[in-house]
Protein backbone atom coordinates (compact mmCIF):
# COMPACT_ATOMS: atom_id res chain seq x y z
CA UNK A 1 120.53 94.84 124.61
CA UNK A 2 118.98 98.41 124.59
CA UNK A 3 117.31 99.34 121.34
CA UNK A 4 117.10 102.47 119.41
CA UNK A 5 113.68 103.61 119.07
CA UNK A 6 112.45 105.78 116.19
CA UNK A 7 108.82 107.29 115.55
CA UNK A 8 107.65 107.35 112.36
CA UNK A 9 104.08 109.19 111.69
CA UNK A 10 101.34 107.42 109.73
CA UNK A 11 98.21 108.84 109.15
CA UNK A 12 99.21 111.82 111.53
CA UNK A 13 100.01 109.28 114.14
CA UNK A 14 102.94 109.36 115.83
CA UNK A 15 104.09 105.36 116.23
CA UNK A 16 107.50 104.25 118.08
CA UNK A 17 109.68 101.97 116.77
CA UNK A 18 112.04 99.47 118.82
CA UNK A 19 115.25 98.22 116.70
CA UNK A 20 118.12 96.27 116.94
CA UNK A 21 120.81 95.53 114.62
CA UNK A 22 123.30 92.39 116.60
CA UNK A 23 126.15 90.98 114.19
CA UNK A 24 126.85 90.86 110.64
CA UNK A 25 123.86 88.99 109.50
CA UNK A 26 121.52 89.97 106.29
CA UNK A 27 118.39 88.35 108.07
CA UNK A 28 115.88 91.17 108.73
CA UNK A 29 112.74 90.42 111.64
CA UNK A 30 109.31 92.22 111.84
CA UNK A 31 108.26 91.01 115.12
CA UNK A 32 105.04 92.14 116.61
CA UNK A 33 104.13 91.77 120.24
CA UNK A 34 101.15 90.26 121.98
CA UNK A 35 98.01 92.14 123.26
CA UNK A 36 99.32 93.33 126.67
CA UNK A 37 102.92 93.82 125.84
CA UNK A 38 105.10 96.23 123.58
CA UNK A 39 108.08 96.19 121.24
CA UNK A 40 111.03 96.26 123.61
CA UNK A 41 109.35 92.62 124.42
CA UNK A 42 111.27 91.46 121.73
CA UNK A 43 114.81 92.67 123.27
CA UNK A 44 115.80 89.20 124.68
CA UNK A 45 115.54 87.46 121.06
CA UNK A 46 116.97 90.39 119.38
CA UNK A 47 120.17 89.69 121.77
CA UNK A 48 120.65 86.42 121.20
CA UNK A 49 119.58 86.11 117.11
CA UNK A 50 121.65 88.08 115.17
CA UNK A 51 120.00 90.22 112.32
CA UNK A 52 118.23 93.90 111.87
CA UNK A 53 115.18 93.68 113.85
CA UNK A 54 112.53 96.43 114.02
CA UNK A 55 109.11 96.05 116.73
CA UNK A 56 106.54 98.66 116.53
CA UNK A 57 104.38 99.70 119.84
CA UNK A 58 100.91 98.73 117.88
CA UNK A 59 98.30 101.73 118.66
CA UNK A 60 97.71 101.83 122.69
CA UNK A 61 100.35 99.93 123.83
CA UNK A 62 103.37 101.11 125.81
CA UNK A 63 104.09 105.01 124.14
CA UNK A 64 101.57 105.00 121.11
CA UNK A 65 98.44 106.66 121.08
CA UNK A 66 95.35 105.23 121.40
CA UNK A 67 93.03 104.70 118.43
């Protein structure tokens, strides 16, 4: 499952966003990757449990900017 990523600017940083809406369920997932990985990490679970899922890229990691 591809996701649709978004940026959304904090703080005049630009920050992408990985999500994932599968099925028809409410349930709603903040999910946060590890240190060397990035959002689309998250891809695999967002497949297989339904729900609205959204994974940032936290600052230096895959397409963000570094601090």
């Amino acid at each position: 499952m591809e996701p649709h990523f978004q940026t959304l600017t904090l703080d005049e940083v630009p920050r992408r966003l990985a999500r994932w809406t599968s099925g028809d369920s409410p349930r709603q997932f903040l999910a946060l990757h590890g240190f060397t990985g990035s959002g689309v990490d998250w891809a695999p679970f967002a497949a297989r449990v339904p729900g609205e899922w959204v994974a940032p890229d936290l600052l230096g990691h895959a397409v963000s900017p570094a601090l």
